[in-house]
N, C-alpha and C. Protein backbone atom coordinates (compact mmCIF):
# COMPACT_ATOMS: atom_id res chain seq x y z
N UNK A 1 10.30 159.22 190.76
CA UNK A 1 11.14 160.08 191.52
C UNK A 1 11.24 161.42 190.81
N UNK A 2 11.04 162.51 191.64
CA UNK A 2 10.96 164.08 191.32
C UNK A 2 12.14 164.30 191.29
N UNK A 3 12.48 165.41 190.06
CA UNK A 3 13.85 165.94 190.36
C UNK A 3 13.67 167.26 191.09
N UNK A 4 14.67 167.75 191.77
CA UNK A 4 14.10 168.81 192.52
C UNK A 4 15.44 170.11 191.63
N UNK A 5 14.20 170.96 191.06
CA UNK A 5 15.22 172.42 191.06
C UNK A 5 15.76 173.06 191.75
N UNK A 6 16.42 173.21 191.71
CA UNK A 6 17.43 174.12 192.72
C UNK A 6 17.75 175.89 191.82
N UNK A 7 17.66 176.72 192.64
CA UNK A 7 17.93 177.99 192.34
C UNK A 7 19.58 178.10 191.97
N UNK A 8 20.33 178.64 191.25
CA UNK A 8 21.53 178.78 191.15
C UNK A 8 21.50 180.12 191.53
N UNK A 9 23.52 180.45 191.35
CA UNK A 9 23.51 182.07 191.72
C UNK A 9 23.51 182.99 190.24
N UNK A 10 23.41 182.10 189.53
CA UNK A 10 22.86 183.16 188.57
C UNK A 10 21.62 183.97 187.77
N UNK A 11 22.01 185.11 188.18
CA UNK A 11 20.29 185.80 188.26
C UNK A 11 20.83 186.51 187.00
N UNK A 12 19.51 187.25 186.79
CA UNK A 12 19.27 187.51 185.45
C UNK A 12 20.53 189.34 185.08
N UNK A 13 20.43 189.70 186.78
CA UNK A 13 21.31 190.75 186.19
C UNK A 13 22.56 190.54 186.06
N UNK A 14 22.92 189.41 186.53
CA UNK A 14 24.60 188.98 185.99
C UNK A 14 24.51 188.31 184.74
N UNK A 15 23.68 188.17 184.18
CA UNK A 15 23.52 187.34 183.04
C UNK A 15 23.85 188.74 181.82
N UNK A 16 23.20 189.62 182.08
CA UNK A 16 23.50 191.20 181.66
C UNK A 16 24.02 191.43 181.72
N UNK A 17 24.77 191.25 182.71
CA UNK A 17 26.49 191.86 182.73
C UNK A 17 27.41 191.28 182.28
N UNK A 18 27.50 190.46 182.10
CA UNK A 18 28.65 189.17 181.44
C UNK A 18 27.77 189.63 179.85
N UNK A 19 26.99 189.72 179.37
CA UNK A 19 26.50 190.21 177.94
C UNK A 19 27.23 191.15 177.34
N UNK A 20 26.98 192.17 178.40
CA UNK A 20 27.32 193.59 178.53
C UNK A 20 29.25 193.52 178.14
N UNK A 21 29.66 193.05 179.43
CA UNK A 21 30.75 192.86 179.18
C UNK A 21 31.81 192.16 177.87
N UNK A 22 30.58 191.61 177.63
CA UNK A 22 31.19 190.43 176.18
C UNK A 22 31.23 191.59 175.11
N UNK A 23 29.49 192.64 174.84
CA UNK A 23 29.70 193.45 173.70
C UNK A 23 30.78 194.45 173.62
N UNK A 24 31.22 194.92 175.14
CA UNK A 24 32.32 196.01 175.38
C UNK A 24 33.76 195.45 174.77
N UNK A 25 33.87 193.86 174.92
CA UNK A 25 35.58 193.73 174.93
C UNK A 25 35.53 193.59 173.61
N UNK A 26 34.00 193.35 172.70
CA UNK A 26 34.28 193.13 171.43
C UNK A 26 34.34 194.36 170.51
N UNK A 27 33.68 195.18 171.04
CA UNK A 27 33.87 196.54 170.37
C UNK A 27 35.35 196.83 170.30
N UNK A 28 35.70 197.16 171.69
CA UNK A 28 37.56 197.27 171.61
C UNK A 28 37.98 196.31 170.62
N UNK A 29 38.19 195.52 170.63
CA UNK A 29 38.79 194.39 169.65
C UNK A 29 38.54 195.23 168.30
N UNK A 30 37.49 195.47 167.83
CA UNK A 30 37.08 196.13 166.44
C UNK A 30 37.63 197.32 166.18
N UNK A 31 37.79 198.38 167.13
CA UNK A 31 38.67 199.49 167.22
C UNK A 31 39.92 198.85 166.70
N UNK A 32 40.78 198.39 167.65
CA UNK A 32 41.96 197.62 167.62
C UNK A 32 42.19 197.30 165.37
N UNK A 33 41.27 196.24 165.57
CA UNK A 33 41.70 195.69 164.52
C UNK A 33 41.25 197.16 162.78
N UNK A 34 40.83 198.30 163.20
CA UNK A 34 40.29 199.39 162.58
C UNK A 34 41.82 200.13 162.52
N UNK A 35 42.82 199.90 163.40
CA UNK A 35 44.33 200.24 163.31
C UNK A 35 44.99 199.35 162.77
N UNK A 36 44.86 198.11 162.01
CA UNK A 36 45.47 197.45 161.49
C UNK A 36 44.92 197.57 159.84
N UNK A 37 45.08 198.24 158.67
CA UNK A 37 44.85 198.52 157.64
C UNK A 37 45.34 197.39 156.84
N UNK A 38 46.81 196.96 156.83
CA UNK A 38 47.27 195.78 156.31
C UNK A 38 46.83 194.56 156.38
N UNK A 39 45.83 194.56 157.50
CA UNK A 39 45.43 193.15 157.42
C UNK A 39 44.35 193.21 156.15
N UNK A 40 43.48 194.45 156.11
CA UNK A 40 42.29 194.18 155.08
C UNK A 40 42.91 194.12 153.71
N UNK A 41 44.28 194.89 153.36
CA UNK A 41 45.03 195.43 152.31
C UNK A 41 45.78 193.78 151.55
N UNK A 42 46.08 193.00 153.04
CA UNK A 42 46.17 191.67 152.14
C UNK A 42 45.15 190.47 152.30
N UNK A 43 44.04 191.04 152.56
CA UNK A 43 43.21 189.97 152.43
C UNK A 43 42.78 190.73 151.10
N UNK A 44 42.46 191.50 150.86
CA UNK A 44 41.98 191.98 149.65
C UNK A 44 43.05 191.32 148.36
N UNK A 45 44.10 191.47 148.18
CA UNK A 45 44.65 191.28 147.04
C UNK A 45 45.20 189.97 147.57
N UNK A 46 44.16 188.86 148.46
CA UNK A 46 44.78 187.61 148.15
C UNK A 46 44.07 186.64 146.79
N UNK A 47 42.51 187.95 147.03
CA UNK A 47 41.44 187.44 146.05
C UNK A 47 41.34 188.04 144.86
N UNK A 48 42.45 188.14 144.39
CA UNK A 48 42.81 188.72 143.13
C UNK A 48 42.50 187.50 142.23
N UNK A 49 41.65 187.42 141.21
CA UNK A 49 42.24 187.00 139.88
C UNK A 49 43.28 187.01 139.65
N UNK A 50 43.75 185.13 138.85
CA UNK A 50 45.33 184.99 138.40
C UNK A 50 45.50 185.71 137.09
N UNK A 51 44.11 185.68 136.31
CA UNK A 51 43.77 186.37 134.67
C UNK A 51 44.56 187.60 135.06
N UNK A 52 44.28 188.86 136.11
CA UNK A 52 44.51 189.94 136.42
C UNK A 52 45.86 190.13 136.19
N UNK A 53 46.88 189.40 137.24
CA UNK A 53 47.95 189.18 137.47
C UNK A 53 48.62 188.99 136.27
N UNK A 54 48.08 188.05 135.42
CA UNK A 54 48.63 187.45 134.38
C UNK A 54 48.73 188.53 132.91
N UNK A 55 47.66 189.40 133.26
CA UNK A 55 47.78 190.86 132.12
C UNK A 55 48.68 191.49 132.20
N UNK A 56 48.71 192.09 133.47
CA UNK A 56 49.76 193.09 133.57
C UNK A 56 51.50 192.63 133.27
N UNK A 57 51.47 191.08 133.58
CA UNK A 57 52.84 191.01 133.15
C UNK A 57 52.96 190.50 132.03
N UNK A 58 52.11 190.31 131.30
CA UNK A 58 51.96 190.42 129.44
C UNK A 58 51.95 191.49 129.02
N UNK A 59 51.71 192.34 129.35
CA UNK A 59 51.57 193.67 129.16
C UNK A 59 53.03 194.40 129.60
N UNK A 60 53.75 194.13 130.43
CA UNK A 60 55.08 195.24 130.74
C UNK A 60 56.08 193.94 130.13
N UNK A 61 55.68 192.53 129.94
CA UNK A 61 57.15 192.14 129.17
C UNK A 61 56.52 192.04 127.74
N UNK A 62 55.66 192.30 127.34
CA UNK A 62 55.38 192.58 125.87
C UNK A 62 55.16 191.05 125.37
N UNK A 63 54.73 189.77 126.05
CA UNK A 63 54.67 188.75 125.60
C UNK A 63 53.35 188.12 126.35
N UNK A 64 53.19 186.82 125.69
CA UNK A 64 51.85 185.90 126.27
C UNK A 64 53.54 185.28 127.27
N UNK A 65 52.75 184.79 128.85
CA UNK A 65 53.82 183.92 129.55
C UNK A 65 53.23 182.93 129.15
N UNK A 66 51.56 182.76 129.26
CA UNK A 66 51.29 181.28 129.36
C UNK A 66 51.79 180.38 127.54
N UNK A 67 52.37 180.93 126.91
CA UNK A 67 52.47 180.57 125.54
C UNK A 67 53.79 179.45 126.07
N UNK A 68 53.35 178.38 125.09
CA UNK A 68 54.19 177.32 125.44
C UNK A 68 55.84 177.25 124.59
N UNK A 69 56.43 178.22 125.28
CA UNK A 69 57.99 178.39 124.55
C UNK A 69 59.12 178.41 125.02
N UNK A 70 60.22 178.68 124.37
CA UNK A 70 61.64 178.43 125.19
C UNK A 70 62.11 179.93 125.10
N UNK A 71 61.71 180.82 124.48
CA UNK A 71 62.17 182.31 123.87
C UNK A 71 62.24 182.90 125.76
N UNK A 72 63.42 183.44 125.39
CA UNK A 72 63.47 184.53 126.62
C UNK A 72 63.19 184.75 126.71
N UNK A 73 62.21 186.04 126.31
CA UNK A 73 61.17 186.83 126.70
C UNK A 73 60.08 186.09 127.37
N UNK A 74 59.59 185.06 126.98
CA UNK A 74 58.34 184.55 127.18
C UNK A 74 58.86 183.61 128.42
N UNK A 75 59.99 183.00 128.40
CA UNK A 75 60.26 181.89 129.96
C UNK A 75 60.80 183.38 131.10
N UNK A 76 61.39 184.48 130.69
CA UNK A 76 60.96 185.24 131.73
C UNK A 76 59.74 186.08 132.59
N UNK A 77 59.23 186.36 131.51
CA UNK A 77 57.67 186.51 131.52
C UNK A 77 56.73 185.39 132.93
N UNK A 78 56.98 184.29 132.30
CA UNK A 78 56.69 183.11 133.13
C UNK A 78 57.09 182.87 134.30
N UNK A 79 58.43 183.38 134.70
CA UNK A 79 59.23 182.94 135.72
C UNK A 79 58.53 184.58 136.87
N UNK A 80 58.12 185.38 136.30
CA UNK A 80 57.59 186.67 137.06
C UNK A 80 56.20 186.30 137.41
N UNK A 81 55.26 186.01 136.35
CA UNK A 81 54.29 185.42 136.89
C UNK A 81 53.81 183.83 137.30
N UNK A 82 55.08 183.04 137.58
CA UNK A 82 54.91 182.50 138.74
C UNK A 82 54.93 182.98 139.99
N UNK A 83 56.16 183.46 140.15
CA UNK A 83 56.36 184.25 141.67
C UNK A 83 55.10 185.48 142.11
N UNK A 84 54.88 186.38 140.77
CA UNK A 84 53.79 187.23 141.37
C UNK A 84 52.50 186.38 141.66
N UNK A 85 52.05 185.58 141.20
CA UNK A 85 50.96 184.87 141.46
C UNK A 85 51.49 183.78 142.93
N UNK A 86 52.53 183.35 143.62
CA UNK A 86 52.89 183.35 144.45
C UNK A 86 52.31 184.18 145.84
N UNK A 87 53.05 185.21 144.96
CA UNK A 87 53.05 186.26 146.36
C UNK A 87 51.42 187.41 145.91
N UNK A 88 50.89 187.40 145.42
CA UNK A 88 49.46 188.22 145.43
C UNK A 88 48.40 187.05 144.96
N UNK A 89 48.36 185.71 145.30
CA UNK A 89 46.94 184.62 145.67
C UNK A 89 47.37 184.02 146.22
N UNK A 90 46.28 183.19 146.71
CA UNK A 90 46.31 181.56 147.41
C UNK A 90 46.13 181.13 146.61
N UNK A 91 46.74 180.78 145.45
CA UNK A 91 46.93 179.80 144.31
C UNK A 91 48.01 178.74 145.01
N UNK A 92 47.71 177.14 145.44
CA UNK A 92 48.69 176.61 145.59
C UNK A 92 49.94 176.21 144.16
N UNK A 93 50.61 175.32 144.34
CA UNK A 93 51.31 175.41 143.87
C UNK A 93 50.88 174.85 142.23
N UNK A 94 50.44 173.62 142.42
CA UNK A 94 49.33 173.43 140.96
C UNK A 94 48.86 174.31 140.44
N UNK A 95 47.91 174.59 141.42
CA UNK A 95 47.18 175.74 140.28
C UNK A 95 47.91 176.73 139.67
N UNK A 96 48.75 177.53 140.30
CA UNK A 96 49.63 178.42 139.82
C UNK A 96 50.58 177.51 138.25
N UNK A 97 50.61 176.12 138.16
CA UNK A 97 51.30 175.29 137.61
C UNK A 97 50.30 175.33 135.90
N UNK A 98 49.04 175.34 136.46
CA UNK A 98 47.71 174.86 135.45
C UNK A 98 47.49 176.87 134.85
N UNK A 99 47.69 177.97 135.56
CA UNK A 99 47.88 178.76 134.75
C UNK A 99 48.56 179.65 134.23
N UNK A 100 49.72 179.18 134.57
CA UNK A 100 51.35 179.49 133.77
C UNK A 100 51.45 177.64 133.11
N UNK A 101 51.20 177.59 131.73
CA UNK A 101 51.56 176.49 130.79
C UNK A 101 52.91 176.39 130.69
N UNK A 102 53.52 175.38 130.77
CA UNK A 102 55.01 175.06 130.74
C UNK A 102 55.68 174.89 131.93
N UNK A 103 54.65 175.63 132.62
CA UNK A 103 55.40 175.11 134.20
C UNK A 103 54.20 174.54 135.23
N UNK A 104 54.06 173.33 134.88
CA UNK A 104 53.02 172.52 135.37
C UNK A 104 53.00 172.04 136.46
N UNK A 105 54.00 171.66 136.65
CA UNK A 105 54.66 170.62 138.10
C UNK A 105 54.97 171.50 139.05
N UNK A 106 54.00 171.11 140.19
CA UNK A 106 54.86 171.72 141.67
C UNK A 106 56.48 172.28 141.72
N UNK A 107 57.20 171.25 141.37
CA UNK A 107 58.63 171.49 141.42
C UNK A 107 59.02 172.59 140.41
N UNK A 108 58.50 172.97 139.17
CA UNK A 108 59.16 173.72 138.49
C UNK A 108 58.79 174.73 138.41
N UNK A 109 56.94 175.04 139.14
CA UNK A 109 57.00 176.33 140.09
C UNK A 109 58.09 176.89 141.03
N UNK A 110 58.37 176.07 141.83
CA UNK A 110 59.31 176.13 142.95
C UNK A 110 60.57 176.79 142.02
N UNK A 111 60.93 176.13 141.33
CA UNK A 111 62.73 176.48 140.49
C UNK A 111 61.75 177.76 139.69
N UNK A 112 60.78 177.46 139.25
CA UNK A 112 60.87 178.99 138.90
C UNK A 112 60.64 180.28 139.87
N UNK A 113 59.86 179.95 141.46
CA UNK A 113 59.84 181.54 142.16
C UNK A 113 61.69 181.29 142.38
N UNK A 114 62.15 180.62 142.68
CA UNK A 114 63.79 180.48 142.55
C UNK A 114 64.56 181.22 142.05
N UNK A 115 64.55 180.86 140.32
CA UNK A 115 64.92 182.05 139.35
C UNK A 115 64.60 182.98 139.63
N UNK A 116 63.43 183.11 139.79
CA UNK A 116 62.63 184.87 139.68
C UNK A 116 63.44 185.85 140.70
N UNK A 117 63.82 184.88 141.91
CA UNK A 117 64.85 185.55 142.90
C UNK A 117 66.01 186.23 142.16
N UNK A 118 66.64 184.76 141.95
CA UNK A 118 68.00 185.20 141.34
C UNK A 118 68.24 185.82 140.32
N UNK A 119 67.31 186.54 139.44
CA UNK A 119 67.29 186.87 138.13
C UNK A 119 66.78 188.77 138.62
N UNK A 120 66.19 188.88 139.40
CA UNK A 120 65.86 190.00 140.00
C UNK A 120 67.33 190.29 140.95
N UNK A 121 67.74 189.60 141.25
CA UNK A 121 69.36 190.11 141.71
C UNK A 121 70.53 190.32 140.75
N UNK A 122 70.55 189.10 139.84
CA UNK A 122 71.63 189.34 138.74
C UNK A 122 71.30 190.09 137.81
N UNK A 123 70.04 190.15 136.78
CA UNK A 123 69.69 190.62 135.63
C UNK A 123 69.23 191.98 135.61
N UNK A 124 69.19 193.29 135.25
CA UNK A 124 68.83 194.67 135.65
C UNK A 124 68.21 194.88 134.93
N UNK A 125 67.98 194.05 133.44
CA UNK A 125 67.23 194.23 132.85
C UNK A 125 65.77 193.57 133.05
N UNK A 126 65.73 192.31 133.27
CA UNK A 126 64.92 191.54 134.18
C UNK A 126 64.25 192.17 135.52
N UNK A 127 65.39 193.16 136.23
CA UNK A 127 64.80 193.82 137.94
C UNK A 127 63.78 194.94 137.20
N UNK A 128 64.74 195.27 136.61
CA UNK A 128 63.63 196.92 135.93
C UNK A 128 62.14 196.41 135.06
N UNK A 129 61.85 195.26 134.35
CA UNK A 129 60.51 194.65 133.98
C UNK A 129 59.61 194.60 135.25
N UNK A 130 60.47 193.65 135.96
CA UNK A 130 59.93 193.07 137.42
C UNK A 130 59.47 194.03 137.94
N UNK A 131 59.99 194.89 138.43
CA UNK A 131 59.61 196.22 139.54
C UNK A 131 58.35 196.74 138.74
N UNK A 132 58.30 197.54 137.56
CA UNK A 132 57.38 197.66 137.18
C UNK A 132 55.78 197.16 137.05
N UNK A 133 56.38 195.56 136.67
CA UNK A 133 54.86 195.16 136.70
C UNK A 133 54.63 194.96 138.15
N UNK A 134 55.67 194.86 139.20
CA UNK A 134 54.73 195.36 140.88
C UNK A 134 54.54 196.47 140.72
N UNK A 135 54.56 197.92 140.54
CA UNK A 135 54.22 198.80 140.07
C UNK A 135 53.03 198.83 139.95
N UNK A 136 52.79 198.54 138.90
CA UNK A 136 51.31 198.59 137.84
C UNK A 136 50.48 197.58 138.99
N UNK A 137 50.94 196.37 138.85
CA UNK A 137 50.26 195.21 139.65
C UNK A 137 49.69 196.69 141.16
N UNK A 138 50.26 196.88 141.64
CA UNK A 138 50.08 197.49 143.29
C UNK A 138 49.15 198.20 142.84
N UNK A 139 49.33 199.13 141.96
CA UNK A 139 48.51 200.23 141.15
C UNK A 139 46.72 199.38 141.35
N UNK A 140 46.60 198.84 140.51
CA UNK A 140 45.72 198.10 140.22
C UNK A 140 45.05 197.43 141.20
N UNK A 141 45.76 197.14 142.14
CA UNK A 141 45.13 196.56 142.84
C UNK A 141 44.77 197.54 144.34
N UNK A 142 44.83 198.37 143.88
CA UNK A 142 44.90 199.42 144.90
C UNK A 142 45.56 199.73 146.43
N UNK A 143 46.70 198.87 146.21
CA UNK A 143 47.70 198.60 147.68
C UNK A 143 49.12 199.71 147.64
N UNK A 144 49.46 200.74 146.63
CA UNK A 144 49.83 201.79 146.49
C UNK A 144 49.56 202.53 147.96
C-alpha cells in the first residue's frame, strides 16, 4: 500500500516569512535587552573570584579573615567576607563555608551574613570598614 502525498498550505514563501519574522522579533528583543546594562553588570561580578573578594577585605580590615581565630578584627573581617561573597558570587552556602575557615557550616554562614547586618547597623566602626571595602570591591570590579 502507497502512501499518497498530499500538498500542504505551506509554500516556501511563508516559510520566509515566518523566518523573516522570527529574525525581526529577535533583533528587537536584543535592542531591548542593549537597555538593560544591569543585567550584564551582575552577571559579570557573579563570576568574580572568592580569592578577589577575599583581598580586598584583608586589605581594608588589615587582617587574614580566613585565619582560624577568635580576635575581633579577624571574626569581623570574616563576618564581611561572608556576606560580601554572599552578595558578589554564586558561592552556595558551603562553599562560601570552605573559603572563609572557621565558618564552615551552612548555619554559621547564615548567623554570620546575620551579624554582618546587624553590626553594619550598630557598629560605625564596623559600617565605615564595610562601606569601604564595597567601595574598593565595586571599584575593582568595575560596577562603579
Amino acid at each position: 500500500m502507497k502512501t499518497e502525498i498530499r500538498p500542504t498550505n505551506i509554500t516556501r514563501v511563508s516559510i520566509q516569512t515566518l523566518i523573516k519574522d522570527h529574525y525581526e522579533m529577535i533583533s528587537k528583543l536584543e535592542k531591548l535587552l542593549d537597555n538593560f546594562p544591569v543585567i550584564e553588570r551582575i552577571a559579570r561580578h557573579k563570576r568574580r573570584p572568592a580569592e578577589e573578594i577575599i583581598n580586598v577585605i584583608n586589605e581594608v580590615f588589615n587582617t587574614d579573615c580566613q585565619e582560624s581565630s577568635r580576635r575581633q578584627r579577624v571574626v569581623d573581617a570574616r563576618h564581611a567576607a561572608v556576606y560580601l561573597l554572599r552578595e558578589y558570587t554564586d558561592l552556595t552556602l558551603k562553599e562560601i563555608g570552605e573559603h572563609v575557615k572557621g565558618a564552615a557550616h551552612h548555619t554559621s554562614i547564615l548567623h554570620s551574613i546575620k551579624t554582618c547586618k546587624n553590626l553594619v547597623e550598630t557598629d560605625e566602626h564596623f559600617a565605615e570598614k564595610f562601606s569601604q571595602t564595597k567601595i574598593l570591591l565595586d571599584a575593582k570590579l568595575q560596577l562603579v
